[in-house]
C-alpha atoms as a PDB file:
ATOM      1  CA  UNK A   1     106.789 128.543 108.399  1.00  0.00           C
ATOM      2  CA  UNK A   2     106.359 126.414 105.668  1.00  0.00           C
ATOM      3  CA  UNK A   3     104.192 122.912 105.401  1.00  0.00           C
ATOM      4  CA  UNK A   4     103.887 120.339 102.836  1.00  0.00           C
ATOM      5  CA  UNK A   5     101.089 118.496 101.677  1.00  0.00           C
ATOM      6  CA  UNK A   6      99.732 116.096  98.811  1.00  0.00           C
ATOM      7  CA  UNK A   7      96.170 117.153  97.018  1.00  0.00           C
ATOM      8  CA  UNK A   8      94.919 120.018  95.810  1.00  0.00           C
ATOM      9  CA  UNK A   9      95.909 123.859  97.541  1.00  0.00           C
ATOM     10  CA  UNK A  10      92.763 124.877  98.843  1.00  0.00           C
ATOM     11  CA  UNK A  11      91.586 126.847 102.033  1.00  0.00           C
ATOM     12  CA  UNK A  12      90.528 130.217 102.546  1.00  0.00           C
ATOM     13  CA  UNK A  13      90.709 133.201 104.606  1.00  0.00           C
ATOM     14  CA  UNK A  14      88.365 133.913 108.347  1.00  0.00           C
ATOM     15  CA  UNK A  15      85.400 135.669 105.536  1.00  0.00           C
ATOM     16  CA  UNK A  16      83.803 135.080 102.469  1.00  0.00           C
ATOM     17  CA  UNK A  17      86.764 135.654  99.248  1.00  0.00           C
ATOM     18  CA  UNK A  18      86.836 136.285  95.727  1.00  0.00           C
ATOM     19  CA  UNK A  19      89.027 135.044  92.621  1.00  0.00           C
ATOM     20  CA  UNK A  20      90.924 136.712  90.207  1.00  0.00           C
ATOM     21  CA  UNK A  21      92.348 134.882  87.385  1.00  0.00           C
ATOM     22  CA  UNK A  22      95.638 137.363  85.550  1.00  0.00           C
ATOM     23  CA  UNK A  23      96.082 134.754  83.053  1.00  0.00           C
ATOM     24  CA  UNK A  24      99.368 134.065  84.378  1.00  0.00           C
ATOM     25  CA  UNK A  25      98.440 129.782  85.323  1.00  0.00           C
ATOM     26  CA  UNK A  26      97.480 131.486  88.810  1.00  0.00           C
ATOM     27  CA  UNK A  27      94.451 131.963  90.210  1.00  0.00           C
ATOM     28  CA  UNK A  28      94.125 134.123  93.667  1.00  0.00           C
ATOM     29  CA  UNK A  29      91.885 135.114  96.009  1.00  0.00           C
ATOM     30  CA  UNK A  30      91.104 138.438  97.878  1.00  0.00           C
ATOM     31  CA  UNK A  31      89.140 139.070 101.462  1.00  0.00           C
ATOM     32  CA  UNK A  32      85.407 140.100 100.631  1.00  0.00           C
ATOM     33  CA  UNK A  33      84.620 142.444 103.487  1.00  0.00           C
ATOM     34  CA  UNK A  34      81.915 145.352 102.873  1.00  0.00           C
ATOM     35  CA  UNK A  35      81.923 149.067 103.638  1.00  0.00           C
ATOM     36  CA  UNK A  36      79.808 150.214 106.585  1.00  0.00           C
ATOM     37  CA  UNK A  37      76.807 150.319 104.855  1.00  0.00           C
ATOM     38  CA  UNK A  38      76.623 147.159 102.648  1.00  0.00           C
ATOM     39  CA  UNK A  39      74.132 144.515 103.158  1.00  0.00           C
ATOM     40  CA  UNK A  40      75.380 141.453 104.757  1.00  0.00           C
ATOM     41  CA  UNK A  41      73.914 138.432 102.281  1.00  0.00           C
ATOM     42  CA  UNK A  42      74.191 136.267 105.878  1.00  0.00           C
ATOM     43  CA  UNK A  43      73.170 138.343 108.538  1.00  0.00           C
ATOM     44  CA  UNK A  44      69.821 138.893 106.024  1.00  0.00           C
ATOM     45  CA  UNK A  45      69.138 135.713 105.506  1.00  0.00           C
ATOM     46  CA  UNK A  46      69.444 134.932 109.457  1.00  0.00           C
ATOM     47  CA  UNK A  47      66.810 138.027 109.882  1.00  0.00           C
ATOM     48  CA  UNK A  48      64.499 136.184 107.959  1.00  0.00           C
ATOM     49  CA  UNK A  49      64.924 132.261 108.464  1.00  0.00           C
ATOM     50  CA  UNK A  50      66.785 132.488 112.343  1.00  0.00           C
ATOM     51  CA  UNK A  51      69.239 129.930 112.957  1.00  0.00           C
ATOM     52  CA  UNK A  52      72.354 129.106 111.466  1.00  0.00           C
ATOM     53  CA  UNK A  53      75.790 129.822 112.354  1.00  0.00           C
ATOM     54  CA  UNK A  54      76.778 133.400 113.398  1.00  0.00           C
ATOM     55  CA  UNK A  55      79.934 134.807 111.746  1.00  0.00           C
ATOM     56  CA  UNK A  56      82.356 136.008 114.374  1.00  0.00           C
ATOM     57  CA  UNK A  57      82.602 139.709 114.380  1.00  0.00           C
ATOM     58  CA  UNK A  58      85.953 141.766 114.873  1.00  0.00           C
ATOM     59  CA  UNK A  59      89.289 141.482 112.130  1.00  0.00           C
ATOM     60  CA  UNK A  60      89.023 139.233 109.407  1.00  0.00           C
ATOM     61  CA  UNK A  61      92.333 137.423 108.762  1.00  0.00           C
ATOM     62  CA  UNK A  62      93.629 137.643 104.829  1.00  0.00           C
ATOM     63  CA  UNK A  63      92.370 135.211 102.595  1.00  0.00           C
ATOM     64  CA  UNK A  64      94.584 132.633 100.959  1.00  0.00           C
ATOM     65  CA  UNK A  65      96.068 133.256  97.821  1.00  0.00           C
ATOM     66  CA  UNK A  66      97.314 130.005  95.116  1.00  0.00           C
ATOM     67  CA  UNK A  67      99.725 130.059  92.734  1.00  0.00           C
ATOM     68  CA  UNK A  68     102.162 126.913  91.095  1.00  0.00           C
ATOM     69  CA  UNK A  69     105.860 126.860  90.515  1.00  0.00           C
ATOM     70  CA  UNK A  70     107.468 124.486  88.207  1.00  0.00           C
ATOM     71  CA  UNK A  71     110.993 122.967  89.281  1.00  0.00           C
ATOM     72  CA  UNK A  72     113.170 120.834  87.029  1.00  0.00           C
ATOM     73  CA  UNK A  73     113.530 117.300  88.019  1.00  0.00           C
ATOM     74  CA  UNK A  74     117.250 118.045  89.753  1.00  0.00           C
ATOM     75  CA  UNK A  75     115.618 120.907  91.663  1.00  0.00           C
ATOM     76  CA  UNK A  76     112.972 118.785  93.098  1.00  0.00           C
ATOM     77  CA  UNK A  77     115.365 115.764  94.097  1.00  0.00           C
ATOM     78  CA  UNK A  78     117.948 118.279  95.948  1.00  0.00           C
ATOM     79  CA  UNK A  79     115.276 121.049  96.970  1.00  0.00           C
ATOM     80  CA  UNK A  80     115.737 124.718  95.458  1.00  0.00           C
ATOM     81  CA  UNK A  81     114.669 128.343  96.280  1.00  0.00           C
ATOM     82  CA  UNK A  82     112.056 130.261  93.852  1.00  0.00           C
ATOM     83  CA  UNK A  83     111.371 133.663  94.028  1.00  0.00           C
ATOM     84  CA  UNK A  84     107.466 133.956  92.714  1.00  0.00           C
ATOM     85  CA  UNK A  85     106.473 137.216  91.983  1.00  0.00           C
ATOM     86  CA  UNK A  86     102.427 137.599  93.404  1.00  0.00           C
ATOM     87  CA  UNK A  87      99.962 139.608  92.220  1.00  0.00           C
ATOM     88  CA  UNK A  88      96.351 139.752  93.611  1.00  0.00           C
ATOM     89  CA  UNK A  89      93.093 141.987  93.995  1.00  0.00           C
ATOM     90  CA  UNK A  90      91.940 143.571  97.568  1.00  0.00           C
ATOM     91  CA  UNK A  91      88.627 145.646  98.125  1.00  0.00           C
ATOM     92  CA  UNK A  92      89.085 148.091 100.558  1.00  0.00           C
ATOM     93  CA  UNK A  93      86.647 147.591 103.161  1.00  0.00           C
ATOM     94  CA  UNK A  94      86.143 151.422 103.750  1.00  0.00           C
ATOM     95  CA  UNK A  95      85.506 152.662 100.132  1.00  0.00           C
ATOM     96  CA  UNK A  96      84.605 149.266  98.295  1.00  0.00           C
ATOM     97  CA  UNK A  97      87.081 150.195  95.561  1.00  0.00           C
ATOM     98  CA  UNK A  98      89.567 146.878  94.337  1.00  0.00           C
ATOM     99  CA  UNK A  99      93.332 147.931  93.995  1.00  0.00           C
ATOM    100  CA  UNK A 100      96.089 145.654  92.671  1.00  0.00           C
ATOM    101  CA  UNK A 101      98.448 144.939  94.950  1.00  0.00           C
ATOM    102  CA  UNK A 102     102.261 143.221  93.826  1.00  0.00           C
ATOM    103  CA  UNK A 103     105.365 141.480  96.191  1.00  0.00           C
ATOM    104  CA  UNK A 104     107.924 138.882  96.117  1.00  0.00           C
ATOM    105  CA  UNK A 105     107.835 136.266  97.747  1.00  0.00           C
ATOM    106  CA  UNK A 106     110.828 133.369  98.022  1.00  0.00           C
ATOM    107  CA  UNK A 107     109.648 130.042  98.575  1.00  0.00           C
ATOM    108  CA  UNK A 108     112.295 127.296  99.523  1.00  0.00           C
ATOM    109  CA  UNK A 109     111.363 123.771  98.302  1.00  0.00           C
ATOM    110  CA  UNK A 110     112.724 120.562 100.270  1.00  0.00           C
ATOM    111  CA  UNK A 111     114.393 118.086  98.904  1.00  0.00           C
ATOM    112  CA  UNK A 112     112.255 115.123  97.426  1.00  0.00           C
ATOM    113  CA  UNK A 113     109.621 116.735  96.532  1.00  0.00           C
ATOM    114  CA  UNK A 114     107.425 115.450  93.949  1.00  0.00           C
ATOM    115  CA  UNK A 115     105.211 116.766  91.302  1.00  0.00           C
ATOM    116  CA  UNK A 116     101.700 118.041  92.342  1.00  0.00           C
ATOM    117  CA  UNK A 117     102.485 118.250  95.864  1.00  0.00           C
ATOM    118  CA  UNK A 118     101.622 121.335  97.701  1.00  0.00           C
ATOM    119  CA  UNK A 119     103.375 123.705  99.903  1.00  0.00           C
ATOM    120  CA  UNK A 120     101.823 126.264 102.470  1.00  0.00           C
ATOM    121  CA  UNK A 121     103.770 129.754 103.300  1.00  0.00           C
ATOM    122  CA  UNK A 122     102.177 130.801 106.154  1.00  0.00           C
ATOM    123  CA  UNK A 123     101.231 134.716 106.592  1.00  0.00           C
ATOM    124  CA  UNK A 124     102.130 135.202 103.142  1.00  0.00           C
ATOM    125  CA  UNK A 125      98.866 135.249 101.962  1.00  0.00           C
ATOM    126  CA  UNK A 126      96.715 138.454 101.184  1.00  0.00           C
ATOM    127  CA  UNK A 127      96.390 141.234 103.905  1.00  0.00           C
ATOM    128  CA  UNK A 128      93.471 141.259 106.507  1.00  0.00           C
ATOM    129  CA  UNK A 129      91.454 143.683 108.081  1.00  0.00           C
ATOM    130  CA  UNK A 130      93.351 146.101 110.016  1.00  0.00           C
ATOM    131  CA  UNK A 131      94.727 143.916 113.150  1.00  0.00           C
ATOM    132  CA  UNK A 132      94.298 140.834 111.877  1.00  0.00           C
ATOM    133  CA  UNK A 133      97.012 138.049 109.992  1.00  0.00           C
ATOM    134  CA  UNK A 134      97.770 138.161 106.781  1.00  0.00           C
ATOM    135  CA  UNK A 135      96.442 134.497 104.672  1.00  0.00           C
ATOM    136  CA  UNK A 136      98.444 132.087 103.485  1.00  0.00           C
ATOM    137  CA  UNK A 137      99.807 131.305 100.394  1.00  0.00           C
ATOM    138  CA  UNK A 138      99.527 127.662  98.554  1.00  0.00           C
ATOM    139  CA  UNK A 139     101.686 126.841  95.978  1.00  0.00           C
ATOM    140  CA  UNK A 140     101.562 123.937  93.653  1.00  0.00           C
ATOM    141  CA  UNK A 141     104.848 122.156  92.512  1.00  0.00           C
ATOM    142  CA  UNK A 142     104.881 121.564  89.211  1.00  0.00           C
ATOM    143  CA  UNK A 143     108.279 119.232  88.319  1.00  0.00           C
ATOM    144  CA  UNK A 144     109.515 118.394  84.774  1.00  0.00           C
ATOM    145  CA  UNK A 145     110.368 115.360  83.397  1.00  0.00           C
ATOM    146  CA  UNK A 146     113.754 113.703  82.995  1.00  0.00           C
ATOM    147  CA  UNK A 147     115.145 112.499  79.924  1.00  0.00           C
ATOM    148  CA  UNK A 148     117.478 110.210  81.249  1.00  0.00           C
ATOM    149  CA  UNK A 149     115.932 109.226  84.968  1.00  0.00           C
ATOM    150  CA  UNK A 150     112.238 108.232  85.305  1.00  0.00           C
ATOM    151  CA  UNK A 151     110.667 108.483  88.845  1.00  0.00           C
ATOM    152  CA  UNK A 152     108.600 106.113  90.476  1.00  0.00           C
ATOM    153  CA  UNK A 153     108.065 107.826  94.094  1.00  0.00           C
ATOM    154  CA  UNK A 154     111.800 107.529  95.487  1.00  0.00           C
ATOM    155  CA  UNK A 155     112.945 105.152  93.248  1.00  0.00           C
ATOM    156  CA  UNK A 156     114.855 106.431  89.789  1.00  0.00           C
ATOM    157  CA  UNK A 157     114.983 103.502  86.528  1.00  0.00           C
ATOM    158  CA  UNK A 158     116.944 104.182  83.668  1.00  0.00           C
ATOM    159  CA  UNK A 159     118.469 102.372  80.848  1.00  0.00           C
ATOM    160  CA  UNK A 160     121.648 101.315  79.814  1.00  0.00           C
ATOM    161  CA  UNK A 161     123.151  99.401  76.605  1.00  0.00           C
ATOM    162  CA  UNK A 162     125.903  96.822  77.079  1.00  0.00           C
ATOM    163  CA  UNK A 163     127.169  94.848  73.938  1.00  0.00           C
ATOM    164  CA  UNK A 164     126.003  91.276  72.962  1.00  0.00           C
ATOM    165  CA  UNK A 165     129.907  90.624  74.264  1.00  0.00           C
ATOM    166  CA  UNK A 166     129.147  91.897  77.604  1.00  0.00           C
ATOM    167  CA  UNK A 167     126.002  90.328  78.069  1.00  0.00           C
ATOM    168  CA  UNK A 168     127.834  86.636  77.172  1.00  0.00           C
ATOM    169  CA  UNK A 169     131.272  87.145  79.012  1.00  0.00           C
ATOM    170  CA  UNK A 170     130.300  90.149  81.677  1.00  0.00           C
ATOM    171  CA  UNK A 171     132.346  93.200  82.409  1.00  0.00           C
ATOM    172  CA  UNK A 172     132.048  97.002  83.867  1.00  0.00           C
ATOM    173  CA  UNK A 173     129.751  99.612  82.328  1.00  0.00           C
ATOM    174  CA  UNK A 174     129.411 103.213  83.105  1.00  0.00           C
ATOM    175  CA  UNK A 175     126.495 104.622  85.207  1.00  0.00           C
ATOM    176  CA  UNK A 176     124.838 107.698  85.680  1.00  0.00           C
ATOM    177  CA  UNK A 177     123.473 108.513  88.605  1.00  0.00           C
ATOM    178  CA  UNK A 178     122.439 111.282  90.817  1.00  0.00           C
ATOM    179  CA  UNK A 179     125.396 112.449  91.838  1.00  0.00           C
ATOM    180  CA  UNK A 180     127.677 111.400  89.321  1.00  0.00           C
ATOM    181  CA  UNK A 181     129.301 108.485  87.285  1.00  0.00           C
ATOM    182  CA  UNK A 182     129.871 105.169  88.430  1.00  0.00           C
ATOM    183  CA  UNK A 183     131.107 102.053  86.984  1.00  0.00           C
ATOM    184  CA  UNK A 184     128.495  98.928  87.753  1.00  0.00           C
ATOM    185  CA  UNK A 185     129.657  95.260  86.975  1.00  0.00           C
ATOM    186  CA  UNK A 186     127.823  93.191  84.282  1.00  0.00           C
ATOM    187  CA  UNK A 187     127.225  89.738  85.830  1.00  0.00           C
ATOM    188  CA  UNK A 188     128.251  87.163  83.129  1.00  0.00           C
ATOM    189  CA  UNK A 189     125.795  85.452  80.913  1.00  0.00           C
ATOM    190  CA  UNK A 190     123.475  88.650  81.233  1.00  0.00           C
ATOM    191  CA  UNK A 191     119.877  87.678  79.759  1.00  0.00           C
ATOM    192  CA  UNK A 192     118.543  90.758  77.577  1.00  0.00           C
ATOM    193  CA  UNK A 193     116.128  93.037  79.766  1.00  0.00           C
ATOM    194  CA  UNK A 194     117.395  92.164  83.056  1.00  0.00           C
ATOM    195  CA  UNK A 195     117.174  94.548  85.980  1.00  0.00           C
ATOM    196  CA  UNK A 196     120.040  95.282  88.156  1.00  0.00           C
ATOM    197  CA  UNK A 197     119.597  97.188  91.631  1.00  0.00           C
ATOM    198  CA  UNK A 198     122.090 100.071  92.805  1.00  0.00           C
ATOM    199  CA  UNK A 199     120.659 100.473  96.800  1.00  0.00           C
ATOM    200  CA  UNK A 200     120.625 103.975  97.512  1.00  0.00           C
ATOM    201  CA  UNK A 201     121.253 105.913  94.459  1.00  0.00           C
ATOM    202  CA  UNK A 202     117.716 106.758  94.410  1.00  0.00           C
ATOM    203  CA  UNK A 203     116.048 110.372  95.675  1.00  0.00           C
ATOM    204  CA  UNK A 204     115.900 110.983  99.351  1.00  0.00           C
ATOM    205  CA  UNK A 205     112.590 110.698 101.160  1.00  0.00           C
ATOM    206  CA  UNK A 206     110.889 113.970 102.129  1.00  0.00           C
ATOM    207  CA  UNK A 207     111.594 115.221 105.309  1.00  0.00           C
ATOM    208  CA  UNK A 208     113.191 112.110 105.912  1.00  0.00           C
ATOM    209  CA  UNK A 209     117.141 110.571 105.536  1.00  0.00           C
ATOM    210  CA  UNK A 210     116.748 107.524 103.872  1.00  0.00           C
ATOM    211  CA  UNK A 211     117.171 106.933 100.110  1.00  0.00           C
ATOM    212  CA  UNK A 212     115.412 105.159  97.385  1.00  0.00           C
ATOM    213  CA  UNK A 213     117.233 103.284  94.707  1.00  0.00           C
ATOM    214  CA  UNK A 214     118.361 103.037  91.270  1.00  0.00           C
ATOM    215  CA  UNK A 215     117.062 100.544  88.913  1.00  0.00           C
ATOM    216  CA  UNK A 216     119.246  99.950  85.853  1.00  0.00           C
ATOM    217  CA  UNK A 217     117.574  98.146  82.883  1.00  0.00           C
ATOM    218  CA  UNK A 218     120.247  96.821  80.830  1.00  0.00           C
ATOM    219  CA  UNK A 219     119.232  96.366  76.779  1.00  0.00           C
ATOM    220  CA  UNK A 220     121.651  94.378  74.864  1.00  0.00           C
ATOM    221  CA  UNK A 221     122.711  95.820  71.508  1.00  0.00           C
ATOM    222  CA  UNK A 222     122.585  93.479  68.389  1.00  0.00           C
ATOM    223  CA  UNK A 223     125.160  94.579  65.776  1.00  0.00           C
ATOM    224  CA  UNK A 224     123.492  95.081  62.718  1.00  0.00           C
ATOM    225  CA  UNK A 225     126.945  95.891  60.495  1.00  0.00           C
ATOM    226  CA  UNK A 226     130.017  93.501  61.057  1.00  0.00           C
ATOM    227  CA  UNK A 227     133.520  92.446  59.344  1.00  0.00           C
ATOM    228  CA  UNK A 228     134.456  89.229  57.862  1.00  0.00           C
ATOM    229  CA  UNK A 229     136.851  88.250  60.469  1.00  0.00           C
ATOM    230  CA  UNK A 230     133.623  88.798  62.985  1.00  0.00           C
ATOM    231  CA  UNK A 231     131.560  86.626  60.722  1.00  0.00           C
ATOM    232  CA  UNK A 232     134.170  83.943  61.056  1.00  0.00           C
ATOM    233  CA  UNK A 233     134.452  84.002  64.604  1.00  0.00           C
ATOM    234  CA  UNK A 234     130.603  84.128  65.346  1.00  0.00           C
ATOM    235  CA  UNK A 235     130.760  81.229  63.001  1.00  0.00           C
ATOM    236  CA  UNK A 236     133.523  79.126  64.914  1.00  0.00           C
ATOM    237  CA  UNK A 237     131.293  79.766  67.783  1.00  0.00           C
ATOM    238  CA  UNK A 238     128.261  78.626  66.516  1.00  0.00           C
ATOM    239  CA  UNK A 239     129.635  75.548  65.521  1.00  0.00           C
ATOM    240  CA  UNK A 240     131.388  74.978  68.729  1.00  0.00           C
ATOM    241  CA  UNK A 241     127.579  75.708  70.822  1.00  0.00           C
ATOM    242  CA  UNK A 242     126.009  73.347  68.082  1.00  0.00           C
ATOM    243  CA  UNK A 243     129.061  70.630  68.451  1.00  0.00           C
ATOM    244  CA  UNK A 244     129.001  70.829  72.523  1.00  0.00           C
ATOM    245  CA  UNK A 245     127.358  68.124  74.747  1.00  0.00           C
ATOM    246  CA  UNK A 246     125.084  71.029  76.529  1.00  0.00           C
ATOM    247  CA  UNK A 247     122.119  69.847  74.967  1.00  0.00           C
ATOM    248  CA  UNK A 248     119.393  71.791  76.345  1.00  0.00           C
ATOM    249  CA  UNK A 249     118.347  75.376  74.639  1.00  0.00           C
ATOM    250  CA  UNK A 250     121.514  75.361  72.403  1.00  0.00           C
ATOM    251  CA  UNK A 251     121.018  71.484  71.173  1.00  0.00           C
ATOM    252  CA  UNK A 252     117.337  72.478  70.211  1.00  0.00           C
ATOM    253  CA  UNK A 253     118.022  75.391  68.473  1.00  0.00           C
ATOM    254  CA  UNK A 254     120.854  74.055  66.289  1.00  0.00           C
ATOM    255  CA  UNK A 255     118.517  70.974  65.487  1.00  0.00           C
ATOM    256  CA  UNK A 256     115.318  72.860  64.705  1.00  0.00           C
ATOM    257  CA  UNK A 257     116.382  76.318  63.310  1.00  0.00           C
ATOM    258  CA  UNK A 258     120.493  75.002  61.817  1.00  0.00           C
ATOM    259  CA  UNK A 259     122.655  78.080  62.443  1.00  0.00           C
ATOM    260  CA  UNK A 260     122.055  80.131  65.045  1.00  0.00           C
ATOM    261  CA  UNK A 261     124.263  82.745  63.036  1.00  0.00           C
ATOM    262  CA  UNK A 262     121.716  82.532  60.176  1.00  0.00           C
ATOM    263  CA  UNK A 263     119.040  82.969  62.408  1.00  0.00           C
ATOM    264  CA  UNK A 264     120.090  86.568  63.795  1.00  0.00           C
ATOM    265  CA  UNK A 265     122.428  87.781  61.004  1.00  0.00           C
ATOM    266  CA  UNK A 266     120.881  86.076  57.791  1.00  0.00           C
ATOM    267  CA  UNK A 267     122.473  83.624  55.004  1.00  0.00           C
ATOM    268  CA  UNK A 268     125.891  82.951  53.812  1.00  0.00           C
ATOM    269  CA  UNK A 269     127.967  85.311  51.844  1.00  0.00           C
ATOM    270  CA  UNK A 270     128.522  84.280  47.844  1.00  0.00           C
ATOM    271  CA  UNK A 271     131.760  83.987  48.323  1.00  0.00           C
ATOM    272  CA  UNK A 272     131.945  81.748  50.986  1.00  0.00           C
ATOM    273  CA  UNK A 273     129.235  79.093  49.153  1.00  0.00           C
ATOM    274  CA  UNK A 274     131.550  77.106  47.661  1.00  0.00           C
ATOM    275  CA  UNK A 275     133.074  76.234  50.642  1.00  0.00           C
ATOM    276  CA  UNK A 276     130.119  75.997  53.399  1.00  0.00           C
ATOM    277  CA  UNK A 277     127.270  75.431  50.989  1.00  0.00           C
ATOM    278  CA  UNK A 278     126.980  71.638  51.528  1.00  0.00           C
ATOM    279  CA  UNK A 279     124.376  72.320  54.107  1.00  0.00           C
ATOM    280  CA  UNK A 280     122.221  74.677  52.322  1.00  0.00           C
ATOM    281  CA  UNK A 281     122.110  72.737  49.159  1.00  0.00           C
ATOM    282  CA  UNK A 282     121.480  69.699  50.758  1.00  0.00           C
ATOM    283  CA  UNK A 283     118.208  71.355  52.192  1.00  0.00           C
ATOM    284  CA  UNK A 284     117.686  73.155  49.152  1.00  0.00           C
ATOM    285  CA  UNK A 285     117.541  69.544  47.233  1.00  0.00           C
ATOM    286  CA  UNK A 286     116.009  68.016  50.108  1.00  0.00           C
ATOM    287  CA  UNK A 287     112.609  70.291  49.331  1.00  0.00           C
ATOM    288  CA  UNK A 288     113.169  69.901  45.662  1.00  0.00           C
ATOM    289  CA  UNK A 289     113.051  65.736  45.541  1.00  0.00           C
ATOM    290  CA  UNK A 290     109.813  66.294  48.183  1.00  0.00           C
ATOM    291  CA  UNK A 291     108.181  68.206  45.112  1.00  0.00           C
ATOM    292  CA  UNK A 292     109.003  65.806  42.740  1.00  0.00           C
ATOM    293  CA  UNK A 293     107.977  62.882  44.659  1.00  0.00           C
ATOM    294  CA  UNK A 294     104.707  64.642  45.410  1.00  0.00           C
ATOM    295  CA  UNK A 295     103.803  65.375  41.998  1.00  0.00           C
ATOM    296  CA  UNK A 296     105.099  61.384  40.700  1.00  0.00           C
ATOM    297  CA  UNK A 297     102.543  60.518  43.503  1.00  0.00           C
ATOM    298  CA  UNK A 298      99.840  62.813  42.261  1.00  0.00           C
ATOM    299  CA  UNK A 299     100.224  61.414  39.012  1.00  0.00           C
ATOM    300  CA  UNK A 300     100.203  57.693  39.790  1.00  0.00           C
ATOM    301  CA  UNK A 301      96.970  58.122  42.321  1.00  0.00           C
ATOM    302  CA  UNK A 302      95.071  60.065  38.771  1.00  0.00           C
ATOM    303  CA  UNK A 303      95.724  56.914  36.524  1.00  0.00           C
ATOM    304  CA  UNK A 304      94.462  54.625  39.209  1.00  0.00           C
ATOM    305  CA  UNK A 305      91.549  56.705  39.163  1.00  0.00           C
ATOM    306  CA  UNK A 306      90.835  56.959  35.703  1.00  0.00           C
ATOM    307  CA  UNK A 307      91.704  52.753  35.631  1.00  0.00           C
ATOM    308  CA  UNK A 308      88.952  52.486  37.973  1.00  0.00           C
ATOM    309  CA  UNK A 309      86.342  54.599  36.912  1.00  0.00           C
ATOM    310  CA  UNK A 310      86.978  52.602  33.029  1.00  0.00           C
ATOM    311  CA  UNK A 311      85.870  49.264  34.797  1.00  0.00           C
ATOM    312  CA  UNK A 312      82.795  50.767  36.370  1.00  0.00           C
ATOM    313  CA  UNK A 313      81.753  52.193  33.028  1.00  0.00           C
ATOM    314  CA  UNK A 314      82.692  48.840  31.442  1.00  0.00           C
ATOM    315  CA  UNK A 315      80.830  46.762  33.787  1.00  0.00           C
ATOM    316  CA  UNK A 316      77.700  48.787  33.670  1.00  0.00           C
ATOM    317  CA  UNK A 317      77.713  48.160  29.624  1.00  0.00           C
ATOM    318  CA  UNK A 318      77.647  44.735  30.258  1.00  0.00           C
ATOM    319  CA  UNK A 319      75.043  44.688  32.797  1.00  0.00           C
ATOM    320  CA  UNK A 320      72.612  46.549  29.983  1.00  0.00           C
END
């Protein structure tokens, strides 16, 4: 039988146990019980203090033994089977010597499970005393990440790029989900960043039959290369947004910041100055009289000034 459960593995066998670390990212641990005539640590402490609790004589049951297996993320959201191959230390109770003992063991994970969760195999552990059940064995999932899907308990998010085109008019894009493609509608007038909800496309809850979802973060794609007959149209269209009786975002933007073309894709080409340059040159001349008339009024304000301080220095002759 085989439980589930969150935390660290831990538990041990009915006696004391010992670890034994092969290097391997396991670490196991091994029933401690002593030959006839080895010294109980317990039972001499008791002889001398009294009290405590009495360990139970008879069989010892095997101790526990912990190990990790690492699933890829599709093998933890539809379950898979591992074979693990153990390896762990026993002292035989009888001589004292420590032998190595080796099996295989499969362990079938359920679907939904998540990373760092813990499974118990129970009686797969290490071997008892004569009569009594073997331990258990913990193991530790261990789940790699997704390039594509990113968990967030039984919810999956990815990412998706639609055009600037889509985003404006709407349309159908592509989707990858769990179990396969599908195509998801763009609403139109998509705003970039915005999060759109697939219900149950997500991973299935352990042990249980419902499904999470899938959250699909759409990022629009500026074009950063286009042709002249693009250029044109994106221009048409600015002037039409900058023309219309919307008002609102649109009216502010083409009165504060002109072209909303310029803004995103930078200036005019050379060879189209001659014929839409009015605007730039105008601004352009517009900055250059606001120079001149600052330095005519700089001037002016200096001779005033000087006229002034001459009739103070005048004035004061005459006074002497």
């Amino acid at each position: 039988q085989n439980d589930y459960y969150e935390g660290d593995g831990g538990g041990g066998g009915g006696g004391g146990f010992e670890g034994f670390n092969f290097g391997d990212g396991s670490f196991h641990f091994s029933s401690s019980g002593g030959g006839a005539n080895e010294i109980d640590a317990e039972e001499l402490f008791e002889a001398f203090f009294g009290g405590g609790r009495r360990r139970p004589r008879g069989p010892r049951r095997g101790a526990d033994l912990q190990m990790h297996v690492r699933l890829t993320f599709q093998e933890a959201v539809f379950g898979a089977s591992k074979d693990l191959h153990l390896r762990y230390q026993l002292r035989d109770p009888q001589t004292g010597k420590i032998e190595v003992k080796e099996r295989e063991v499969t362990v079938d994970t359920p679907a939904g499970i998540d990373n760092g969760m813990n499974l118990r195999l129970q009686g797969q552990g290490a071997e008892g005393d004569p009569g009594a059940p073997r331990g258990n064995l913990l193991v530790q999932v261990i789940v790699d990440e997704d390039d594509y899907f990113h968990r967030d308990g039984i919810d999956v998010h990815t990412e998706v790029n639609i055009s600037f085109v889509q985003a404006i008019l709407g349309g159908t894009v592509d989707v990858k989900t769990l179990t396969g493609t599908v195509e998801m509608n763009i609403p139109q007038g998509t705003q970039p960043d915005k999060k759109l909800l697939m219900r149950g496309k997500g991973i299935q809850r352990l042990n249980g039959s419902t499904k999470g979802n899938q959250i699909v973060h759409l990022k629009v794609e500026i074009p950063t290369n286009i042709t002249t007959r693009q250029e044109e149209l994106l221009r048409e269209f600015d002037e039409e947004t900058k023309n219309s009786d919307h008002g609102g975002i649109w009216g502010g933007v083409a009165k504060a910041a002109g072209s909303a073309f310029e803004t995103f894709f930078g200036g005019k080409k050379d060879k189209q100055k001659n014929d839409e340059g009015s605007t730039k040159g105008a601004s352009e001349e517009f900055v250059s009289d606001s120079t001149t008339q600052d330095k005519d009024k700089n001037t002016e304000d200096k001779k005033k000034n000087d006229e002034f301080d001459d009739e103070i220095e005048e004035k004061k002759q005459q006074a002497s």
